[in-house]
Protein backbone atom coordinates (compact mmCIF):
# COMPACT_ATOMS: atom_id res chain seq x y z
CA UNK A 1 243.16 230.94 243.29
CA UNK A 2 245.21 228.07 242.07
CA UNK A 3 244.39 225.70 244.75
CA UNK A 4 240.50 226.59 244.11
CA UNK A 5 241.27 225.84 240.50
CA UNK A 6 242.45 222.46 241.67
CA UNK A 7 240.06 221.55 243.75
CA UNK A 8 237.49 222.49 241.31
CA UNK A 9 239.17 220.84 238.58
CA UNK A 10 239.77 217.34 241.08
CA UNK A 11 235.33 217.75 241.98
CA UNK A 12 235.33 217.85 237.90
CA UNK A 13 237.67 214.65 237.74
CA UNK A 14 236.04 212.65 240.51
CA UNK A 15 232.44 213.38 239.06
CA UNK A 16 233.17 212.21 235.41
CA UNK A 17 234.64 209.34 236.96
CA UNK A 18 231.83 208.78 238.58
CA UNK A 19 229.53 209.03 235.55
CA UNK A 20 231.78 206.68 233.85
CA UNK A 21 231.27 204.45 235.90
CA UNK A 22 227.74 204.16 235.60
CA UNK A 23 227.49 204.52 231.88
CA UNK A 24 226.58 208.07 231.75
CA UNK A 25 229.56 209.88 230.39
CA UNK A 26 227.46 210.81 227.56
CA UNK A 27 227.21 214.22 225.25
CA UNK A 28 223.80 215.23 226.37
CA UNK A 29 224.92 214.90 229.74
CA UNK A 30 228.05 216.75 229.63
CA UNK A 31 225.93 219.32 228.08
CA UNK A 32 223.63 219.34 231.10
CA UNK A 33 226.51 219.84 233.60
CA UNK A 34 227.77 222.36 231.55
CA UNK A 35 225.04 224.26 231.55
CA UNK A 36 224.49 224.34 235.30
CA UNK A 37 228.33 224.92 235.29
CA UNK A 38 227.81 228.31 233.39
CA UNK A 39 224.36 228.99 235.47
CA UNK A 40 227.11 228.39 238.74
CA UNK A 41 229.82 230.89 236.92
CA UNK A 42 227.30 233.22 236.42
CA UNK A 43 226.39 233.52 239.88
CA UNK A 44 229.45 234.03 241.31
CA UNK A 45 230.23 236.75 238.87
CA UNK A 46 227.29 238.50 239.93
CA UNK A 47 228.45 237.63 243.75
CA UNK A 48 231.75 239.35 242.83
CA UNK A 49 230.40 242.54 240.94
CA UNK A 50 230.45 241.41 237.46
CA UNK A 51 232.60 239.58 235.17
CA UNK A 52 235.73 241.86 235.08
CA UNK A 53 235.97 242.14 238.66
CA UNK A 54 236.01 238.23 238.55
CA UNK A 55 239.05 238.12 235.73
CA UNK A 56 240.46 240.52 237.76
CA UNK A 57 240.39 239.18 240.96
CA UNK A 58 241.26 235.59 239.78
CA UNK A 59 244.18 236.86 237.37
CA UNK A 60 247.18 234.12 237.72
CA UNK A 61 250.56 235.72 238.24
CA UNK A 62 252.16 237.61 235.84
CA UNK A 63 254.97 235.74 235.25
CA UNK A 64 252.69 232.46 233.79
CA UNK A 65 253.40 234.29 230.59
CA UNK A 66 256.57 232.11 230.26
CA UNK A 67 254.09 229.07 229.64
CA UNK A 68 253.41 230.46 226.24
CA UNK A 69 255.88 228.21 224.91
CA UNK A 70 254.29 225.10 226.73
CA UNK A 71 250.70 226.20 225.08
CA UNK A 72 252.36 226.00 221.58
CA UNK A 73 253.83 222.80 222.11
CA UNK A 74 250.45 221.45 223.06
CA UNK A 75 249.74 222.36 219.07
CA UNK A 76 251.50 219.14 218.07
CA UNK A 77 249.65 215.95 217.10
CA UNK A 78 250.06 213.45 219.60
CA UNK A 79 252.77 210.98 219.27
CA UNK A 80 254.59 210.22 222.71
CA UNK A 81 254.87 206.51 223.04
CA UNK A 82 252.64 205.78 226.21
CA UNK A 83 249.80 208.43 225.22
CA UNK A 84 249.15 206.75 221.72
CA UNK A 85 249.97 202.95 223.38
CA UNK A 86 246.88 203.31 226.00
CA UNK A 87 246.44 206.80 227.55
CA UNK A 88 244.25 208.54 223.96
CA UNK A 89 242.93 204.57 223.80
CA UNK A 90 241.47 204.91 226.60
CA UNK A 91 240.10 208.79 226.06
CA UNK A 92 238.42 207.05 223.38
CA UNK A 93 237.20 204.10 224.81
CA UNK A 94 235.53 206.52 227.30
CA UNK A 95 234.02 209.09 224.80
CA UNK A 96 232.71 205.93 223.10
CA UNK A 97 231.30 203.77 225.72
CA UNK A 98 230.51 206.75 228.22
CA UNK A 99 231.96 204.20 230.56
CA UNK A 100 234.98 203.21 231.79
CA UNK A 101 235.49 199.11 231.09
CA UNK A 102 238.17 196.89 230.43
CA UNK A 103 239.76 197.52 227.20
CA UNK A 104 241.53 194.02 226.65
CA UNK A 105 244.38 195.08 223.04
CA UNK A 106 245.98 197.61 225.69
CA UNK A 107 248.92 197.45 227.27
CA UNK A 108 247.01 197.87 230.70
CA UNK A 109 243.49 197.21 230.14
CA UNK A 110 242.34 198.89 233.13
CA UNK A 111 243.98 201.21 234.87
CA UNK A 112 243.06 204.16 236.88
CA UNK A 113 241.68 206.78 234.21
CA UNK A 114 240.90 210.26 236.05
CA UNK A 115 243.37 212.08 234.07
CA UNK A 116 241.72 210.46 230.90
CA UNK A 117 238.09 211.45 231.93
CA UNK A 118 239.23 214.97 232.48
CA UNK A 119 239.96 214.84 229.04
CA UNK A 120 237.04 213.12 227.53
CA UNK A 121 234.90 216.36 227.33
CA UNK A 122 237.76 217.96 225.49
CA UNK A 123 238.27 215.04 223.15
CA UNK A 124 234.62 215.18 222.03
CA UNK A 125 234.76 218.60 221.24
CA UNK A 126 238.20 219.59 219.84
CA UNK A 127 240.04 216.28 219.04
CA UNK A 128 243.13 214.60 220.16
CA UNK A 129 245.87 217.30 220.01
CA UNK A 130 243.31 219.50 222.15
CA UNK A 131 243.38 217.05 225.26
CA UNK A 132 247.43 217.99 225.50
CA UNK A 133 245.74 221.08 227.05
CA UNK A 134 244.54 219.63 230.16
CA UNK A 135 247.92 218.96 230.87
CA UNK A 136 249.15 222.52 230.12
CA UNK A 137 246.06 223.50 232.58
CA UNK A 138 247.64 221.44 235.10
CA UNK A 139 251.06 222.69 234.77
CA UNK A 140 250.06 226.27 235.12
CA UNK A 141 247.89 225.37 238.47
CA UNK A 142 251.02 223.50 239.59
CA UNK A 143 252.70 226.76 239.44
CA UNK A 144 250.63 228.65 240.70
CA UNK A 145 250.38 226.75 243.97
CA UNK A 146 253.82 226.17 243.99
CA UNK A 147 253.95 230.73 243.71
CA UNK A 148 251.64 230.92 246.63
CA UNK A 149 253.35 227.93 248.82
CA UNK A 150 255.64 229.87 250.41
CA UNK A 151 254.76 233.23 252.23
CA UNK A 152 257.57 235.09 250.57
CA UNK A 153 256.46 235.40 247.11
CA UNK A 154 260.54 236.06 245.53
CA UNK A 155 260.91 232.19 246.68
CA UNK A 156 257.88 231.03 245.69
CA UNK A 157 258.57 232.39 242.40
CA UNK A 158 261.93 230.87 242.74
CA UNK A 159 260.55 227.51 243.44
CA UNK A 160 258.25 227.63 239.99
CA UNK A 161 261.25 228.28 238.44
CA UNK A 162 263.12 225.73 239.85
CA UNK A 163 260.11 222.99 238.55
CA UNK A 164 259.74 224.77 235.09
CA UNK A 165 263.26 224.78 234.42
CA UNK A 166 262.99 221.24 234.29
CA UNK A 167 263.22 220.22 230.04
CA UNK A 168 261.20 216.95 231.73
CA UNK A 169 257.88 219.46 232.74
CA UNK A 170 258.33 220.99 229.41
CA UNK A 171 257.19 217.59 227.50
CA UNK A 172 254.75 216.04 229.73
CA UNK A 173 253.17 219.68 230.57
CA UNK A 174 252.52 219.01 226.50
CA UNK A 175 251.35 215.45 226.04
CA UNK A 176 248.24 213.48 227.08
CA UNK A 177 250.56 212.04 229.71
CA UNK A 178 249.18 211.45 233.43
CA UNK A 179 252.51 212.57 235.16
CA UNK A 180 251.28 216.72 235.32
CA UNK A 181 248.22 215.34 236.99
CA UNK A 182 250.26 213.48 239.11
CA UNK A 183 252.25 216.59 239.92
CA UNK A 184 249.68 218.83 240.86
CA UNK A 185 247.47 216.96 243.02
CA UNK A 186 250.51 215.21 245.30
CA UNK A 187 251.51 218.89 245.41
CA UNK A 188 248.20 220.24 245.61
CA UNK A 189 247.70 217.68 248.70
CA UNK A 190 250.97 218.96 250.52
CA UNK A 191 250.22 222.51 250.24
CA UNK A 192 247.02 221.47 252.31
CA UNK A 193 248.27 219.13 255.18
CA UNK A 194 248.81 222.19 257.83
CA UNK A 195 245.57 224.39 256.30
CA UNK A 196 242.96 222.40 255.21
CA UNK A 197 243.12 218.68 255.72
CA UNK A 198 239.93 217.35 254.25
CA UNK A 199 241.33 218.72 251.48
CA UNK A 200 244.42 217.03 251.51
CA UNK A 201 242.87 213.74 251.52
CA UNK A 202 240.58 214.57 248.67
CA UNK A 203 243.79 216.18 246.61
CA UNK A 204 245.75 213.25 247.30
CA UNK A 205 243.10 210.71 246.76
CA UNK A 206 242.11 212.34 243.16
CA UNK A 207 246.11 211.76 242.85
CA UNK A 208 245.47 208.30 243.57
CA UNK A 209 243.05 208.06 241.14
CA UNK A 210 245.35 209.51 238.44
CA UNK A 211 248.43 206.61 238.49
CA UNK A 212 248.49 204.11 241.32
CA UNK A 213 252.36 206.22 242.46
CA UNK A 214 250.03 208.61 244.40
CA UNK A 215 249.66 205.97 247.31
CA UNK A 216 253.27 206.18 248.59
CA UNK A 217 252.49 209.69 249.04
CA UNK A 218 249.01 209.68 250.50
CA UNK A 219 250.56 206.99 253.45
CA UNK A 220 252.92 209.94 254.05
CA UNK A 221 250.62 212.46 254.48
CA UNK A 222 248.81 210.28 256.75
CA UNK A 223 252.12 209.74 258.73
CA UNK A 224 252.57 213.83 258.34
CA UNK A 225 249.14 214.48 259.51
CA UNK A 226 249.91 211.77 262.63
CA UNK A 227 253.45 213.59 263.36
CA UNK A 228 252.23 217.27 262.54
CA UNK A 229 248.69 217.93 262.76
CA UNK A 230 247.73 220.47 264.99
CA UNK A 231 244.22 218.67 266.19
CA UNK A 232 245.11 214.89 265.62
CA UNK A 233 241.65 213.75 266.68
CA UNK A 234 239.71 215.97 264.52
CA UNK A 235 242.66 216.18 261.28
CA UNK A 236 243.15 212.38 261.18
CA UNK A 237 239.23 211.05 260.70
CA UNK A 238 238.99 214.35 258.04
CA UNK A 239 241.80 213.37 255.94
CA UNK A 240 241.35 210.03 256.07
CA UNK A 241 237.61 210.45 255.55
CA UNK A 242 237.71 212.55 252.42
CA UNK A 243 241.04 210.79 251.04
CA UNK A 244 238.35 207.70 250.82
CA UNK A 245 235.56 209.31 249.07
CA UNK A 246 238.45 210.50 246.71
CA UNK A 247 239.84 206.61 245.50
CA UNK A 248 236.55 204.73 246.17
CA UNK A 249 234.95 205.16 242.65
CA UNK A 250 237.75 204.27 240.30
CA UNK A 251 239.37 201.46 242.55
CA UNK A 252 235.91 200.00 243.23
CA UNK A 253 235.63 199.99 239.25
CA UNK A 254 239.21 198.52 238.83
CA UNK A 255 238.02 195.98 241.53
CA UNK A 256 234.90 195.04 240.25
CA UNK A 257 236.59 194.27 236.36
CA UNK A 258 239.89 192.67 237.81
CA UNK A 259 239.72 191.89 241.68
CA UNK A 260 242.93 193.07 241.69
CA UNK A 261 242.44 196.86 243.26
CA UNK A 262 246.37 197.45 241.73
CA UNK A 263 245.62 195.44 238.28
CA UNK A 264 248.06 194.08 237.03
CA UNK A 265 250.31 194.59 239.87
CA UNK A 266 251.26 192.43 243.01
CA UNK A 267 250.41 189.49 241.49
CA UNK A 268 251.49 187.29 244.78
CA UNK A 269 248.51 188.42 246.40
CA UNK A 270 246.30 189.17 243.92
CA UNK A 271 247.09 186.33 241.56
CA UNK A 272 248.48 186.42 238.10
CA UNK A 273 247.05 187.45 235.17
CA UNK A 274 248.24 187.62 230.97
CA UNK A 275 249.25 190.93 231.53
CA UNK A 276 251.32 190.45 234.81
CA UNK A 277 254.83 191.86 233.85
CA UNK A 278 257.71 190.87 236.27
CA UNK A 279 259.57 194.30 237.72
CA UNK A 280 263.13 194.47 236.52
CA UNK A 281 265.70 193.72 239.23
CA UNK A 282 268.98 196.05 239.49
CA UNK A 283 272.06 194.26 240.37
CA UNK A 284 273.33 196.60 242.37
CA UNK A 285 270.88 199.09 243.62
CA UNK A 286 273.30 200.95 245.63
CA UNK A 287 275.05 201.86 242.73
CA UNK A 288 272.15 202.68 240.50
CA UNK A 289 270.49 205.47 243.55
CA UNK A 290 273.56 206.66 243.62
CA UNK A 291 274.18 207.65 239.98
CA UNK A 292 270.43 208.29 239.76
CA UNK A 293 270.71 212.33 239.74
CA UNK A 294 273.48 212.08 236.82
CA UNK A 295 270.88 209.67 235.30
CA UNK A 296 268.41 211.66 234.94
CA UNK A 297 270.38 214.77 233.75
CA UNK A 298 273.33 213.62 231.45
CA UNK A 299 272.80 209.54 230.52
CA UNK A 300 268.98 209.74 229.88
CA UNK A 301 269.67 206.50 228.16
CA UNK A 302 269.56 204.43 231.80
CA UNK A 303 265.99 206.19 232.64
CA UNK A 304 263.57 205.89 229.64
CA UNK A 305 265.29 208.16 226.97
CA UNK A 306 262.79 211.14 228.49
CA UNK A 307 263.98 214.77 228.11
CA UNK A 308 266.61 215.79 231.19
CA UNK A 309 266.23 217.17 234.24
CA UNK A 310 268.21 220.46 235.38
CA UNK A 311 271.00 219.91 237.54
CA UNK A 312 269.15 222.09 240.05
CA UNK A 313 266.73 218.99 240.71
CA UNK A 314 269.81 217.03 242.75
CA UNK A 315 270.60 220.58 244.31
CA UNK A 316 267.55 221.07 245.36
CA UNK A 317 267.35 217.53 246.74
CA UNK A 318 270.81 218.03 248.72
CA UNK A 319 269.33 221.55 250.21
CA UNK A 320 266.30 219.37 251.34
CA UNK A 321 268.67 217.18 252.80
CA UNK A 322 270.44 220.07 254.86
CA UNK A 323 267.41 222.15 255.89
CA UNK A 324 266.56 218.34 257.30
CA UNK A 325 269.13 219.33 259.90
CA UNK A 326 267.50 221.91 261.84
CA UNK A 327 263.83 221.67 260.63
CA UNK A 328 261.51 218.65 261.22
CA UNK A 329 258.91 218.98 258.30
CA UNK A 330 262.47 219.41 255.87
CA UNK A 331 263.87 216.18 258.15
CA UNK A 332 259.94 214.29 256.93
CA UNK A 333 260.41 215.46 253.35
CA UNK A 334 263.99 214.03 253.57
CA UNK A 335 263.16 210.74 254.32
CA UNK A 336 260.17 210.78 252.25
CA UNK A 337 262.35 211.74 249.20
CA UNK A 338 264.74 208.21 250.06
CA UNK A 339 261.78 206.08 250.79
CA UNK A 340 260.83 206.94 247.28
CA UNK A 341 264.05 207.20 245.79
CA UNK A 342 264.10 203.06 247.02
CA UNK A 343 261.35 202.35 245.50
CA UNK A 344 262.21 203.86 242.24
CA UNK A 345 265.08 201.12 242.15
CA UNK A 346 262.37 198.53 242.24
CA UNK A 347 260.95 200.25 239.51
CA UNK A 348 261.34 200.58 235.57
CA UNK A 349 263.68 202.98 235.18
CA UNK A 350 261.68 206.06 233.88
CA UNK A 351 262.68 208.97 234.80
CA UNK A 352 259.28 210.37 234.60
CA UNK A 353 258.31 208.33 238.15
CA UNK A 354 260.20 211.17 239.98
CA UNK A 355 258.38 214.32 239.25
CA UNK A 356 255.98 213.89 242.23
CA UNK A 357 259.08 214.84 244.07
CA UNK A 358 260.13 217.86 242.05
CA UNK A 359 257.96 220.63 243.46
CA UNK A 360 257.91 219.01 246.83
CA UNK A 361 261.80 219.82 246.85
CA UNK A 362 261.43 222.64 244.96
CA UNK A 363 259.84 224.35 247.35
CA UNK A 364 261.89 223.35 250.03
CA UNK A 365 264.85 224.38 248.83
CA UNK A 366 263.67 227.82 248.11
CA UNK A 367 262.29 228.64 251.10
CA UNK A 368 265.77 227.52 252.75
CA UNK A 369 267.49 229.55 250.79
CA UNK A 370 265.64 232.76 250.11
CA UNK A 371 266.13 234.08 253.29
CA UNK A 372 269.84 234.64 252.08
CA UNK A 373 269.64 236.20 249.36
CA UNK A 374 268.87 239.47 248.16
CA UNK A 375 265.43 239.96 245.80
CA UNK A 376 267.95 240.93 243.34
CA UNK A 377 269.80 237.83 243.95
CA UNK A 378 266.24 235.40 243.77
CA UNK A 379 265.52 237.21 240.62
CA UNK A 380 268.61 236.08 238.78
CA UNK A 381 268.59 232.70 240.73
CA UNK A 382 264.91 232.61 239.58
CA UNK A 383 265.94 233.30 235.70
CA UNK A 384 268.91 230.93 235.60
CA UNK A 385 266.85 227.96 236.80
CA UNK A 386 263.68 228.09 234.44
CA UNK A 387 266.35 229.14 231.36
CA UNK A 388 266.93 225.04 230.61
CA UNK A 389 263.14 224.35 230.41
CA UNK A 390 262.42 227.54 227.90
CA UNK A 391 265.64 226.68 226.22
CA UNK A 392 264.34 223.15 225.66
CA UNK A 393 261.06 224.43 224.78
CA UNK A 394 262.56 226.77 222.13
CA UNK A 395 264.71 223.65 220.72
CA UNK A 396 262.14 221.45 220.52
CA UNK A 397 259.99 224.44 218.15
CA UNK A 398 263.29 224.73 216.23
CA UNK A 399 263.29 221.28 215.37
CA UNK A 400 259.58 220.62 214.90
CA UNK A 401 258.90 223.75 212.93
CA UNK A 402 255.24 225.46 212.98
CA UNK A 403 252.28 223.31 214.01
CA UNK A 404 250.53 221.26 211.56
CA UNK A 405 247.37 223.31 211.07
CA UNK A 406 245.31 221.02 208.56
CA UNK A 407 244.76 217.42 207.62
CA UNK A 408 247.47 217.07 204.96
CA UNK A 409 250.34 218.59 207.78
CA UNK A 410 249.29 216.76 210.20
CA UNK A 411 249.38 213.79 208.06
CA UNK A 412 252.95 215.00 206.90
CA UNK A 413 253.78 215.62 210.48
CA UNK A 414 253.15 212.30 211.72
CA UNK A 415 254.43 210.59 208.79
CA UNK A 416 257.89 211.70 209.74
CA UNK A 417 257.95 211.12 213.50
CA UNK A 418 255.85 207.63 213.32
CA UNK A 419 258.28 205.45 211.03
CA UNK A 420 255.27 202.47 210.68
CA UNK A 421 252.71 205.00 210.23
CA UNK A 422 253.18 205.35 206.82
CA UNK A 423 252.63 201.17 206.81
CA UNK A 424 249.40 201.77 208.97
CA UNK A 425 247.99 203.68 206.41
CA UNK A 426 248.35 201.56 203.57
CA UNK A 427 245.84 199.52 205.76
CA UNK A 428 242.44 198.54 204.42
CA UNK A 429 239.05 197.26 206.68
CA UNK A 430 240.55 194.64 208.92
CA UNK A 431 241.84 193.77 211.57
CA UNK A 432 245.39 194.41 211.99
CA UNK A 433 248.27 192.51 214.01
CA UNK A 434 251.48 194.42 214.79
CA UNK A 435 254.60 193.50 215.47
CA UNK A 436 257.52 195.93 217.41
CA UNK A 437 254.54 198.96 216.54
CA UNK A 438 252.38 198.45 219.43
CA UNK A 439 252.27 202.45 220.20
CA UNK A 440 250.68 203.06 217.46
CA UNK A 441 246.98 201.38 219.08
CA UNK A 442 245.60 205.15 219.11
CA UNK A 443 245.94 205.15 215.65
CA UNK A 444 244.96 201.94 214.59
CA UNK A 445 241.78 201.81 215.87
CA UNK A 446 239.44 199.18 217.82
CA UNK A 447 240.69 196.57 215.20
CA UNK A 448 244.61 196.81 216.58
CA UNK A 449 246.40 194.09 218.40
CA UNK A 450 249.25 192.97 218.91
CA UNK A 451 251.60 193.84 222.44
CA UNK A 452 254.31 192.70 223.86
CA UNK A 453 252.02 191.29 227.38
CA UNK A 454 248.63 190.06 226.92
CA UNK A 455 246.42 187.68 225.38
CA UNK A 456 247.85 189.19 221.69
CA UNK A 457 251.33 188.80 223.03
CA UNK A 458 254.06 189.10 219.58
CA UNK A 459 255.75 185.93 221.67
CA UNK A 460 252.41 183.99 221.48
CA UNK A 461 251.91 184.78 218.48
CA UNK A 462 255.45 183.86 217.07
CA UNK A 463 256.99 181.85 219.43
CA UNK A 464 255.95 178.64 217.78
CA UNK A 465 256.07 179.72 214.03
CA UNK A 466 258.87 178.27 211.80
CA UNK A 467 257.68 180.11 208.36
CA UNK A 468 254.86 181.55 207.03
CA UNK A 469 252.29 179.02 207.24
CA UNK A 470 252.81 178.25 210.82
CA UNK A 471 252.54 182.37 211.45
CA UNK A 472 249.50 182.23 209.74
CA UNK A 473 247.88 179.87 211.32
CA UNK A 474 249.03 181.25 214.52
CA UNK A 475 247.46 184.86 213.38
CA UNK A 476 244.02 183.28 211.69
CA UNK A 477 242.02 182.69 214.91
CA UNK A 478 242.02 186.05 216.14
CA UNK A 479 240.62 187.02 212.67
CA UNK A 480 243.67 188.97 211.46
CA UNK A 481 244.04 190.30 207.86
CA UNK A 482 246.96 192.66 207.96
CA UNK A 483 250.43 192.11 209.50
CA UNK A 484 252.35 195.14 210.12
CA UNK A 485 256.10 194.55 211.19
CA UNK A 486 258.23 197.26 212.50
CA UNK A 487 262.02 197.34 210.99
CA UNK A 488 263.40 198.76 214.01
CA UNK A 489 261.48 196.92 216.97
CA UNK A 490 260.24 193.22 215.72
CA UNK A 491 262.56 190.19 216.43
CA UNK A 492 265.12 189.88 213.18
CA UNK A 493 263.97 186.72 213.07
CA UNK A 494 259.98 187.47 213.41
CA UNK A 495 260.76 189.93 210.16
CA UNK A 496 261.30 186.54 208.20
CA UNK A 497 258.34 184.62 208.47
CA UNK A 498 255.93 186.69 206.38
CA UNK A 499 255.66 185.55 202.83
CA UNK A 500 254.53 184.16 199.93
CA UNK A 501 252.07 182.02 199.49
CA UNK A 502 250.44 182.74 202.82
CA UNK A 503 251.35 186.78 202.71
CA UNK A 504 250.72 189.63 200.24
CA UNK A 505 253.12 192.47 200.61
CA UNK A 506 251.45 195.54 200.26
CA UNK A 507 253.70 198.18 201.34
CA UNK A 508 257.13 198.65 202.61
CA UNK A 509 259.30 201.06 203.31
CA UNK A 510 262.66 201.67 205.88
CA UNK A 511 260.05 201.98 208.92
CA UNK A 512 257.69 198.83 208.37
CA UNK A 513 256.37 196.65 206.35
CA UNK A 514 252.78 195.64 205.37
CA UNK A 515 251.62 191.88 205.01
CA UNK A 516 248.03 191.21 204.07
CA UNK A 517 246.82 187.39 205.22
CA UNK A 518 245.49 185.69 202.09
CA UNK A 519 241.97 184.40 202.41
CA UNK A 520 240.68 182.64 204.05
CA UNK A 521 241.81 185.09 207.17
C-alpha cells in the first residue's frame, strides 16, 4: 500500500508540476481535480465493497503509531533556515502565480520545485505550518516501504527503526524541507528496480525533480538495472523511458528560464551567472570522509549544525560493507554508498545531503542481520534503534512547549526563535533590505531583498560604502526604505554605516536593528 501511496502521490507531484508550468495551478482548477479525485476514490471503494473494507484493507502498520510525535512537531510555525530562505517563498510564489517562474530576491531563483507544488494545494487551504505535513506524509510512506522491503517483516520493521531512530528524520520529517521527499522516492525507486522497473524510473525521476542529488542515484539504478535486470532489453528502454517523462517538465522549465538545466550549478559549462556560488574545497578530503560518521553524530558543528544521526547509521554502513562480501547487490550498494560519500566531500558540508543513503543501508543491514537473531532479539534491536529519534522528538516538545494555537502564540512563538523578527515587524509599506537576516524572505514578503549571492548581494551593496551616505546611495536605486541589520550575522563593520542624517532608527533590540531611509528613498 505504501508504494501505491507513492506512486500516487509522485502522479500528484508530476501533474501540478505540470500545471505550473503552464500557468494553471489555479484554485478552481485544483478544485476540478479534486473533484474527479473524490469521483476516482469513490469508485474504488465501491470496487472494494465499501468504504470500511477500503480503510481496512489499506490500514498502514500498526506500529506507525510512533509517528505521533512527528505529527505534533509538524504543529510548529515554520522557522528552519532554508524553508523560510526559499523553500515557503517559493510555495508562495506558486500559489500566487499558479506558475512556476524565476523568483529573482531568492537564494536560488529557480530550482526544481516538486516538493513545493505538492504543497501548494495545502498552503492555499490551511496555511504555512500545514505544508510541514506533506513531509510527515512522506516520512510515514518511507516507512512503510521500508516495512514491506524486506520479505521478513521483524527486519523490515527493524530497518524503519533503524531510519526513524535517526534525531535527523525527526526534524526534516517536520519542516517544509525537500530532504523526506528526497528520501522516499530514491527509496521508493530502489524498492522497484527488481519488480517493477517503469516504475523505478518514474520514482527516481519525480526524485529528480525534488533536489537535483536524485541524479547520482538515478545513473545507479541505470547501472543496477544494466548489471541486474532480469530482461535487459525490455527493463532498460522501460526505466529509462519513464525515468524521462518523470524530469522532462521541471528541467525543461528550469531550462527554458536559465539554460542552465542544473541552475546555478556547473557554471564551466553552463556559464556563470550572479548567483553562481563556488563549492568549498576540503584540504584534506581523506581526513574529512573519514571522520564523516563521528561528524554527523557527535561534532554536528563540521556538517551544518543539523540534529545528529544515531550511531547505528555508520553501523549500518559497515554491515553494508560486509554483506558486500558475499552478496553482489550489498557489493553495488557498497560502492554506491563511497561514490556518494566522495561526492559529499565536494559538497557543503550538510549533513542533511546523506539521508538518501539512510534507508538504502538501513535496509541492508537488517536483512543481513535478521537472519541471526531471534524475533525476540529484532524486537529489542528494533526498540533500541528508533529510542534516539523519539527521545529527540520528546526533547525537542520539552523545550518548545505546546503548539502555538492562535495569532498572538504564534506571534510569541516566533518572536523568540527569530531574533530579527521582532525588527521585521516594526516594518511599515516598503521595501525592505536586510543584512545577515536573509532567512527571514518568507516572512518579509515580495518586497524583501537582500542575500548573500545575487543581484541584492549584502557585498554589493556594502562593499563600496564608507558611511551612511555612501550606503544610501548604494541602497536608493533598488527603491529601498527600510534597512534591517542582524546583530549576530551582518559584517561588524556593515553594523556602522547606518545613521543619522541619512537613517532613522526605528527599532532595536539584541537581535536587529531597524533603519528607515529618509526621503527621498
Amino acid at each position: 500500500m505504501a508504494l501505491r501511496l507513492t506512486i500516487v502521490l509522485a502522479v500528484i507531484g508530476q501533474v501540478l508540476v505540470a500545471l505550473a508550468i503552464c500557468g494553471l495551478l489555479r484554485p478552481w482548477v485544483l478544485a476540478a481535480f479534486a473533484a474527479i479525485a473524490l469521483i476516482l476514490f469513490h469508485a474504488e471503494t465501491r470496487r472494494r465493497g465499501g468504504v470500511s473494507a477500503f480503510l481496512r484493507d489499506s490500514a498502514p502498520p500498526r506500529e506507525t503509531v510512533l509517528l505521533i510525535p512527528l505529527a505534533i512537531l509538524a504543529l510548529y510555525p515554520p522557522i528552519a533556515f532554508d524553508e523560510t530562505l526559499y523553500h515557503l517563498p517559493f510555495v508562495r510564489a506558486i500559489a500566487t502565480s499558479g506558475t512556476i517562474n524565476w523568483v529573482a530576491n531568492l537564494r536560488f531563483p529557480i530550482f526544481p520545485q516538486l516538493h513545493e507544488a505538492l504543497c501548494v494545494p495545502i498552503f492555499l487551504l490551511f496555511g504555512d505550518t500545514a505544508t510541514h505535513f506533506v513531509a510527515v506524509a512522506e516520512v510515514l510512506l518511507l516507512a512503510g516501504i521500508v516495512i514491506a522491503w524486506p520479505r521478513q517483516r521483524t527486519a523490515g520493521i527493524l530497518a524503519a527503526a533503524l531510519v526513524l531512530g535517526n534525531p535527523i528524520v525527526m526534524q526534516i520529517g517536520t519542516v517544509t524541507y525537500v530532504d523526506a521527499a528526497l528520501m522516499l522516492f530514491i527509496a521508493a525507486g530502489a524498492y522497484c528496480l527488481d519488480r517493477h522497473p517503469a516504475a523505478a524510473g518514474f520514482l527516481l525521476g519525480t526524485a529528480c525533480s525534488v533536489k537535483y542529488l536524485g541524479w547520482y542515484f538515478a545513473a545507479a539504478a541505470f547501472v543496477y538495472v544494466l548489471l541486474f535486470g532480469g530482461n535487459r532489453r525490455r527493463d532498460l528502454p522501460l526505466f529509462a523511458g519513464t525515468f524521462v517523462l518523470a524530469v522532462l517538465p521541471m528541467y525543461a522549465r528550469i531550462v527554458a528560464l536559465t539554460g542552465n538545466p542544473f541552475f546555478p550549478f556547473l557554471p564551466k559549462v553552463f556559464g556563470a551567472s550572479a548567483w553562481t556560488m563556488a563549492l568549498p574545497s576540503s584540504t584534506d578530503p581523506l581526513s574529512s570522509t573519514l571522520r564523516l560518521f563521528w561528524n554527523v553524530t557527535f561534532a554536528r558543528d563540521q556538517v551544518g549544525l543539523q540534529p545528529p544521526y544515531s550511531p547505528l547509521f555508520a553501523i549500518a554502513v559497515l554491515i553494508t560493507f560486509i554483506a558486500a562480501v558475499r552478496n553482489r547487490r550489498a557489493a553495488f550498494l557498497s560502492i554506491v554508498c563511497i561514490g556518494y560519500i566522495a561526492i559529499f566531500t565536494f559538497l557543503p558540508q550538510d549533513s542533511r545531503y546523506l539521508l538518501p543513503l539512510l534507508p538504502l543501508v538501513s535496509v541492508a543491514a537488517a536483512m543481513t542481520i535478521a537472519p541471526l537473531l531471534s524475533k525476540r532479539m529484532l524486537t529489542a534491536l528494533s526498540i533500541i534503534a528508533i529510542a534516539p529519534g523519539l527521545a529527540y522528538a520528546g526533547y525537542r516538545l520539552w523545550r518548545q512547549g505546546p503548539p502555538p494555537l492562535n495569532a498572538t502564540q504564534r506571534r510569541q512563538y516566533l518572536e523568540a526563535h527569530i531574533p530579527e523578527f521582532r525588527a521585521l515587524e516594526r516594518r511599515s509599506a516598503g521595501r525592505i533590505y536586510v543584512c545577515g537576516a536573509e532567512q527571514l524572505n518568507y516572512y518579509g514578503g515580495k518586497d524583501f531583498l537582500g542575500e548573500v549571492i545575487g543581484p541584492f548581494a549584502n557585498e554589493t551593496v556594502f562593499r563600496n560604502a564608507k558611511n551612511a551616505d555612501d550606503l544610501s546611495r548604494a541602497l536608493k536605486p533598488l527603491n529601498v526604505r527600510y534597512l534591517l541589520i542582524s546583530r549576530r550575522h551582518c559584517r561588524t563593520g556593515w553594523q556602522r554605516l547606518p545613521a543619522e542624517p541619512s537613517f532613522e532608527r526605528v527599532y532595536a533590540d539584541d537581535g536587529a536593528e531597524l533603519w528607515r531611509l529618509h526621503p527621498p528613498f
